[in-house]
Protein backbone atom coordinates (compact mmCIF):
# COMPACT_ATOMS: atom_id res chain seq x y z
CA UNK A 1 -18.88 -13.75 29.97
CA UNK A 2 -20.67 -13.34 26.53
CA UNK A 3 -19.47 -15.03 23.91
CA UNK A 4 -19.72 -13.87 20.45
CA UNK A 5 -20.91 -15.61 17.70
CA UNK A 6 -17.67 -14.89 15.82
CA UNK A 7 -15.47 -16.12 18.87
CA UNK A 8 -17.95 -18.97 19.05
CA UNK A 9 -16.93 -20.03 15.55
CA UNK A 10 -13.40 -19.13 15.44
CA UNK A 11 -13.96 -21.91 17.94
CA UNK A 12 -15.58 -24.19 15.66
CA UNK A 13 -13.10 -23.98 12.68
CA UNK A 14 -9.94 -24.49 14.93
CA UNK A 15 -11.33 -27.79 15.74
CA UNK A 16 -12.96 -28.90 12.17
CA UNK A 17 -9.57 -29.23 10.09
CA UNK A 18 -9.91 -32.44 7.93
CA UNK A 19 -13.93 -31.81 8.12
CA UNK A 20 -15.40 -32.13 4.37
CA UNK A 21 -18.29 -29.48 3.64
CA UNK A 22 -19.65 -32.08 1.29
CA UNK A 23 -18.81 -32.39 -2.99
CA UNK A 24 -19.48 -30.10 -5.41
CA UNK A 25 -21.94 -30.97 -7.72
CA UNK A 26 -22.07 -28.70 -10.35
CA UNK A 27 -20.84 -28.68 -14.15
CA UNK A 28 -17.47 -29.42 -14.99
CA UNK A 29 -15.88 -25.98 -15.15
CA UNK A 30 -12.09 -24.42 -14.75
CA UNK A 31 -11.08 -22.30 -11.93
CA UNK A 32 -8.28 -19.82 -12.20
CA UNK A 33 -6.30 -18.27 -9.25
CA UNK A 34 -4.68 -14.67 -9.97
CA UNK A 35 -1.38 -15.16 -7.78
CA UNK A 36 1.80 -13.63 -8.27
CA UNK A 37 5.32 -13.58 -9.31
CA UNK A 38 7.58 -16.41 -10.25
CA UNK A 39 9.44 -17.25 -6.66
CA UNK A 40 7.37 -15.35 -4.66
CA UNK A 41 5.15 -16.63 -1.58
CA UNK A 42 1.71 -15.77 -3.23
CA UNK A 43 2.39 -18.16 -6.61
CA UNK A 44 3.68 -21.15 -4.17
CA UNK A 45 0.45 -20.91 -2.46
CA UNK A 46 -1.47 -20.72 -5.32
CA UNK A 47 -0.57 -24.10 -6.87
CA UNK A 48 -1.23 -25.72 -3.63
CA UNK A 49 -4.12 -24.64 -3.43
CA UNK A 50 -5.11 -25.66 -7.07
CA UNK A 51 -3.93 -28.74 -6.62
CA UNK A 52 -5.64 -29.13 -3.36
CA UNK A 53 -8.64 -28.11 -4.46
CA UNK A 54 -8.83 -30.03 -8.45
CA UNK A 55 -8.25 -33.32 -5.61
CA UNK A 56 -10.93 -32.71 -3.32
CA UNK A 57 -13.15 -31.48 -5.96
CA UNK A 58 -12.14 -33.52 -9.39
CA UNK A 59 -15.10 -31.15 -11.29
CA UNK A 60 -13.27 -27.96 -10.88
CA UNK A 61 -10.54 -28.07 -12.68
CA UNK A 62 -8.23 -25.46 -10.65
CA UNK A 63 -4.76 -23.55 -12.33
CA UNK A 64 -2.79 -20.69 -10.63
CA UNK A 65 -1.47 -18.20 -12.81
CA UNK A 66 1.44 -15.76 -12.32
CA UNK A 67 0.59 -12.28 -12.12
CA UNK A 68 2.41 -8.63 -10.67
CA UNK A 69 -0.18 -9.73 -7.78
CA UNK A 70 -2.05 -7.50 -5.26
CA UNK A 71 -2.85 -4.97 -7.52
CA UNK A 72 -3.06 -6.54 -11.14
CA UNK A 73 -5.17 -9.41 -9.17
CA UNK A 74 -7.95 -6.76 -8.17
CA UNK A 75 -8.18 -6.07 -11.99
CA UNK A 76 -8.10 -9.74 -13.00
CA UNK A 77 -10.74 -10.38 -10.89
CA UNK A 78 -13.25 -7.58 -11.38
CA UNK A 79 -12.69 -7.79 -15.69
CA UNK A 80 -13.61 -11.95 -15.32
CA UNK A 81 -10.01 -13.03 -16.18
CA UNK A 82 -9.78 -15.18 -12.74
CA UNK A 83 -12.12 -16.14 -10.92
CA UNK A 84 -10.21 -15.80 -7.36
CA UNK A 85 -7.57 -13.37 -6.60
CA UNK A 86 -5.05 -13.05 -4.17
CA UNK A 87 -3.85 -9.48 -2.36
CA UNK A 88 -2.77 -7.86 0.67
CA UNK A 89 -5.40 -6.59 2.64
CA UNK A 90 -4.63 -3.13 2.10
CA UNK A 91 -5.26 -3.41 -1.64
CA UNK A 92 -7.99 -5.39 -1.07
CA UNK A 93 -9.76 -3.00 1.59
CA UNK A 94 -8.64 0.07 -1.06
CA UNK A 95 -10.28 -1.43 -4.08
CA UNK A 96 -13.58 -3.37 -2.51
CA UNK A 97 -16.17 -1.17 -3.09
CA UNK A 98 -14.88 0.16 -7.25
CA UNK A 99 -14.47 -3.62 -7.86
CA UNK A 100 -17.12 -5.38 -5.98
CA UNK A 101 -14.68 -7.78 -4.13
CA UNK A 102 -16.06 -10.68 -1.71
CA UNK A 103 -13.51 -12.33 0.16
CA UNK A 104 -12.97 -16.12 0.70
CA UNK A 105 -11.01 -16.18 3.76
CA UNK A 106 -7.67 -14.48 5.16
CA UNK A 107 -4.36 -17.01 4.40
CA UNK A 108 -0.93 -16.07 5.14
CA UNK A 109 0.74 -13.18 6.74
CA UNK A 110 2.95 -11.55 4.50
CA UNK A 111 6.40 -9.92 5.83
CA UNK A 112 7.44 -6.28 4.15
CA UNK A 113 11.33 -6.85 3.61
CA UNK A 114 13.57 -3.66 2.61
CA UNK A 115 16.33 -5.34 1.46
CA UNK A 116 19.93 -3.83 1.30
CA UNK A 117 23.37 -5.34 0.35
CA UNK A 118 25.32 -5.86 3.54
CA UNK A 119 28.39 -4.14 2.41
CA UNK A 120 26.53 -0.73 2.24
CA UNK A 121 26.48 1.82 4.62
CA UNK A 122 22.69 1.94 5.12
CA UNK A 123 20.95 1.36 8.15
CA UNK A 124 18.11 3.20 8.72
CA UNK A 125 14.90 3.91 6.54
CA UNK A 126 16.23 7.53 6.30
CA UNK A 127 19.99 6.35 5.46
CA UNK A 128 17.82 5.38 1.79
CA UNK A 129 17.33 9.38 0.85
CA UNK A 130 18.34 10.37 -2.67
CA UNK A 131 19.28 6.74 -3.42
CA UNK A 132 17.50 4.31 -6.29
CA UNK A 133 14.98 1.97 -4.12
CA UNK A 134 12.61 -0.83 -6.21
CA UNK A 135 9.74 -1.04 -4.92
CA UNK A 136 8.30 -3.69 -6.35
CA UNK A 137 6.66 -4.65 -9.47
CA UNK A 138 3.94 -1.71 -10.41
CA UNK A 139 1.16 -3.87 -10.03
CA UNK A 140 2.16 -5.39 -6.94
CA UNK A 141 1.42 -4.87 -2.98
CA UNK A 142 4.67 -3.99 -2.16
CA UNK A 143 4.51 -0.90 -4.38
CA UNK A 144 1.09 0.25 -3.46
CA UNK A 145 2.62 -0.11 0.25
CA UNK A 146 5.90 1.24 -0.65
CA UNK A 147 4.12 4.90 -1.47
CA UNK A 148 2.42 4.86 1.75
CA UNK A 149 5.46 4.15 3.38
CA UNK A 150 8.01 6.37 1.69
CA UNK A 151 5.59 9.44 2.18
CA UNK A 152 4.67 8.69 6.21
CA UNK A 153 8.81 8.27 6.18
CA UNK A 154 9.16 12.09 4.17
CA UNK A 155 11.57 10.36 2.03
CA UNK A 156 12.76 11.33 -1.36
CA UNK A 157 14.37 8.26 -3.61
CA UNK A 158 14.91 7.26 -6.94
CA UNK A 159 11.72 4.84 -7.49
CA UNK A 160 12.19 1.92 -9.78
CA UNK A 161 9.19 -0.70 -10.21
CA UNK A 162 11.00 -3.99 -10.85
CA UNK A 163 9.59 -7.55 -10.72
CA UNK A 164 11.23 -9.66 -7.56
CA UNK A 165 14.40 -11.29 -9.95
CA UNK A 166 15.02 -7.86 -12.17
CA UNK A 167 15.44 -6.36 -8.09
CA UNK A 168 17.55 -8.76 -7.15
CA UNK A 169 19.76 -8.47 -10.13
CA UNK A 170 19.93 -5.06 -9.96
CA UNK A 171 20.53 -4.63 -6.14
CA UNK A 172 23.11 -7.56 -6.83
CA UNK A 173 25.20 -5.30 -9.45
CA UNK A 174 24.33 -1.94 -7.50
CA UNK A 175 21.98 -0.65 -9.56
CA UNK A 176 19.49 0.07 -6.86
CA UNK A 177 20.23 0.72 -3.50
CA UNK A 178 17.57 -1.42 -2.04
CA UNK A 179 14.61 -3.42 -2.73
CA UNK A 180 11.53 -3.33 -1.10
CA UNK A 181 9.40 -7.06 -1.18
CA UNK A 182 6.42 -7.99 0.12
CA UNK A 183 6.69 -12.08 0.68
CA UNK A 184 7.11 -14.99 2.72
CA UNK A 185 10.02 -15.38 5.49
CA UNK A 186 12.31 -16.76 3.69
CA UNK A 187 11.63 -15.71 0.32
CA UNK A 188 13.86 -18.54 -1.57
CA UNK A 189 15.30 -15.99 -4.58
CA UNK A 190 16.51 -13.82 -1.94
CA UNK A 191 18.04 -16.87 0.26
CA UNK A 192 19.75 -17.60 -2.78
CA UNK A 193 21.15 -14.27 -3.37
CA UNK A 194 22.49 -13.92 -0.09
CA UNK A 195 24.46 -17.35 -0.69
CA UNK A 196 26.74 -15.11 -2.88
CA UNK A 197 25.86 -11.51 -2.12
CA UNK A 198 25.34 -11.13 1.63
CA UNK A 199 22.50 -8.93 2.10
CA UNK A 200 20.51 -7.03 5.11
CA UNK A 201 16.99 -6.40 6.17
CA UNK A 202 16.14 -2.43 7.47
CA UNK A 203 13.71 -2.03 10.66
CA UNK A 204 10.58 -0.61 9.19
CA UNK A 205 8.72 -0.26 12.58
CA UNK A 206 9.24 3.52 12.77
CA UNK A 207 6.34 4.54 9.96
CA UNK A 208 3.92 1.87 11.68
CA UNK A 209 2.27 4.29 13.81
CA UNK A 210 1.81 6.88 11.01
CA UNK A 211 0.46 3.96 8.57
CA UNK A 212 -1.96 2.53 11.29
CA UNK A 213 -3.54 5.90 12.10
CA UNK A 214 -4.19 7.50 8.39
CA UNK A 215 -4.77 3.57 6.93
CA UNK A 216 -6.09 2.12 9.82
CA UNK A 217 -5.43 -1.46 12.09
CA UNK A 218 -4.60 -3.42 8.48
CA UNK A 219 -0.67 -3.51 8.92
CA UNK A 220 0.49 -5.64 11.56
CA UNK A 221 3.97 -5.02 13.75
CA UNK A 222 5.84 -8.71 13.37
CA UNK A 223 9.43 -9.49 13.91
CA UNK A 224 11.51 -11.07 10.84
CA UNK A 225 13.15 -14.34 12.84
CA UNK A 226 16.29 -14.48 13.80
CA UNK A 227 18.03 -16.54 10.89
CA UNK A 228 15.21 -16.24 8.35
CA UNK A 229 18.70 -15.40 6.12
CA UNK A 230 21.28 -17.12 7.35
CA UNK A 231 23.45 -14.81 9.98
CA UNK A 232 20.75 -12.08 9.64
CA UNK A 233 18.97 -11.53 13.01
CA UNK A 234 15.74 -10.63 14.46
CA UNK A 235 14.39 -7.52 13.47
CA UNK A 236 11.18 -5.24 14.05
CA UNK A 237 9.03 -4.86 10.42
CA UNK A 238 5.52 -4.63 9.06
CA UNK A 239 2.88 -7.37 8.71
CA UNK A 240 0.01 -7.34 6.18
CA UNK A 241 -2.49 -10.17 5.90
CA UNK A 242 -3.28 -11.58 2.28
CA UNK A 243 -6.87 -12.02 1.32
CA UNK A 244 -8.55 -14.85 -0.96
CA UNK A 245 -10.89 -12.97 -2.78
CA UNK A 246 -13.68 -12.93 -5.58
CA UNK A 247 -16.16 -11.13 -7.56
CA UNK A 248 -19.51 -11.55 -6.47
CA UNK A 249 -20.32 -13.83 -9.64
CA UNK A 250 -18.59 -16.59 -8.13
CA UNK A 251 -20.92 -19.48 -7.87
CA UNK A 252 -22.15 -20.00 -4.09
CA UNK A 253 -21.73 -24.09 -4.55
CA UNK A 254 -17.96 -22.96 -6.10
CA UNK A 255 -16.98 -20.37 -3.10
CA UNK A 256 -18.12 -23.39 -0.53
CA UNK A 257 -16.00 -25.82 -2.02
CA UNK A 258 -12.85 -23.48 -1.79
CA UNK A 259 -13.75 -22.50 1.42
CA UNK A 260 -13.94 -26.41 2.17
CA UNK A 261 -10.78 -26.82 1.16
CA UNK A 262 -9.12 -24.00 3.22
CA UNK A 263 -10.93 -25.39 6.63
CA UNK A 264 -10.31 -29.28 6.14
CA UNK A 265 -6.98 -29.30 4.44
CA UNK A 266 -4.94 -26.43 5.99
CA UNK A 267 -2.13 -28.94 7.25
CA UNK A 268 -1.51 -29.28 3.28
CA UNK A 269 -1.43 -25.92 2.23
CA UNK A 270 2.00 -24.76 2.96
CA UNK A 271 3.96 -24.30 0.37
CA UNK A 272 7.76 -25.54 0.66
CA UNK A 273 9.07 -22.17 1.34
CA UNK A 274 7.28 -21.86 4.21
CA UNK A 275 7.83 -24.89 6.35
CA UNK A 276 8.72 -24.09 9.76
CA UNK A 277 7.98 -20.43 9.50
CA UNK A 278 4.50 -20.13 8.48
CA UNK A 279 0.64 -22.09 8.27
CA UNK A 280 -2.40 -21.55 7.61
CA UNK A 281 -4.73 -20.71 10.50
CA UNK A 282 -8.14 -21.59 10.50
CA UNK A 283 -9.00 -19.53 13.18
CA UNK A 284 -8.30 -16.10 11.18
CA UNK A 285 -10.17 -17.19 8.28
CA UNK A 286 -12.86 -15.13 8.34
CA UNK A 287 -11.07 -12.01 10.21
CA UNK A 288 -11.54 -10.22 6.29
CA UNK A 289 -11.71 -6.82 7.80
CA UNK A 290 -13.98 -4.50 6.01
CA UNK A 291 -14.04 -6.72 2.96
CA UNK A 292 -17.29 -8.94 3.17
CA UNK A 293 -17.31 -12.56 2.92
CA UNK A 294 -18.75 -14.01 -0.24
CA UNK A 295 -22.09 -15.55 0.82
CA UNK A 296 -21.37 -18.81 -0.54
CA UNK A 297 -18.16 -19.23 1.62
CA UNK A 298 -20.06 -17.26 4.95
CA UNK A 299 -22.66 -20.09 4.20
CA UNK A 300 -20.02 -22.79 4.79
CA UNK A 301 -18.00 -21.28 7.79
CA UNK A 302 -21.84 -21.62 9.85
CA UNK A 303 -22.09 -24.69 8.18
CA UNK A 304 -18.88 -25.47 9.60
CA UNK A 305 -19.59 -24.46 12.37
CA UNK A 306 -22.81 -26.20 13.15
């Protein structure tokens, strides 16, 4: 059988974690990562990450910043306010060619979560019509998803575009009627407000199909675990990968030492919130989709490997 040369280093970079690329040697110079919201999965891995990479590489001084995310990164990043960006891959894939993005490598998987208070009578996607549904902060993945999705479901709601703690308050006091987050299993903020307001997740597996076959293979069919919220159980929803991404004036010498950093210390770049329930795989680091790799960091996974 024929082995590829990306299978062949898929290979490689499953077996090189704790392998060095080698120092950057550059000027002293900051590096800014355009992340997300306060309690949300994409911020968390952002300042790992910095800190990760301002140890291994004590020139670049590295600082995550909270943003809307997926969608307000793409604009951070192409206007030169940061230098790398996270977003879904949907976003990214949308927005590539207007904003010139290179990617560094694919992270973390995030999980789309329609959340609903336990004590209501919905059950279904369809049980949401005519009801007020967040869907997210307006600049963030979960609301560019949440458009796709509501229109593949031929729903008509009340849309509201609140950041991840104005949801929660609101779906809390029954403002809204759900939420719709786009996050790490468990997302903390929501752990915490089903300590005190019980809460339950909605199957979203019935508008897969539709979103695979207009948007393409990008959104993923994975299961919420059983006990991700305590007494909630397993349940069918959608996936969407999260990009590391750039403008193609990031330095070459500055995308390989990220890149280093993602390869030889994935063991230490999972955030709290994700212990147990999620890591960073170095095999599906490059898997970018139709986004290109920044040459710098497609230098360093041959480098890598060999």
């Amino acid at each position: 059988m024929r082995i590829s040369r990306r299978t062949a280093m898929l290979g490689g970079l499953a077996m090189l974690t704790g392998c060095s690329t080698g120092t950057y040697r550059g000027p002293e110079r900051s590096v800014t990562i355009a992340a997300g919201e306060s309690g949300g999965f994409y911020l968390a891995f952002a300042e790992v990450l910095a800190a990760e990479l301002s140890r291994a590489e004590p020139r670049l001084k590295c600082k995550a910043v909270a943003t809307e995310a997926s969608v307000a990164n793409v604009q951070r990043v192409r206007d030169g306010q940061a230098d790398l960006g996270l977003m879904s891959t949907d976003v990214a894939q949308a927005y590539a060619g207007q904003a010139r993005l290179l990617a560094l490598g694919r992270v973390y998987e995030n999980y789309i979560q329609l959340v609903v208070r336990a004590d209501d009578d919905i059950r279904t996607l369809a049980d949401l019509a005519g009801r007020t549904v967040s869907l997210g902060a307006g600049g963030s993945g979960a609301a560019f998803l949440g458009e796709r999705l509501l229109a593949k479901a031929g729903l008509n709601v009340d849309v509201r575009h609140l950041p991840l703690t104005e949801a929660i308050a609101a779906l809390r006091d029954r403002r809204i009627s759900a939420q719709l987050w786009s996050g790490g299993i468990p997302t903390p903020a929501l752990a915490e407000l089903h300590r005190t307001t019980p809460i339950r997740l909605i199957p979203l597996d019935g508008v897969l199909p539709g979103l695979r076959a207009e948007f393409g293979p990008g959104y993923d069919q994975v299961r919420v675990p059983a006990g991700a919220y305590q007494g909630v159980g397993e349940l069918p929803t959608i996936g969407v990968a999260n990009l590391l991404v750039s403008s193609p004036s990031l330095p070459e010498d500055v995308a390989a030492a990220v890149v280093g950093v993602l390869v030889g210390r994935a063991a230490d770049l999972v955030p709290a919130q994700a212990i147990g329930t999620q890591f960073l795989d170095v095999r599906t680091l490059i898997g970018t989709g139709t986004v290109p790799l920044h040459p710098g960091a497609a230098l360093t996974y041959r480098k890598l490997h060999g």
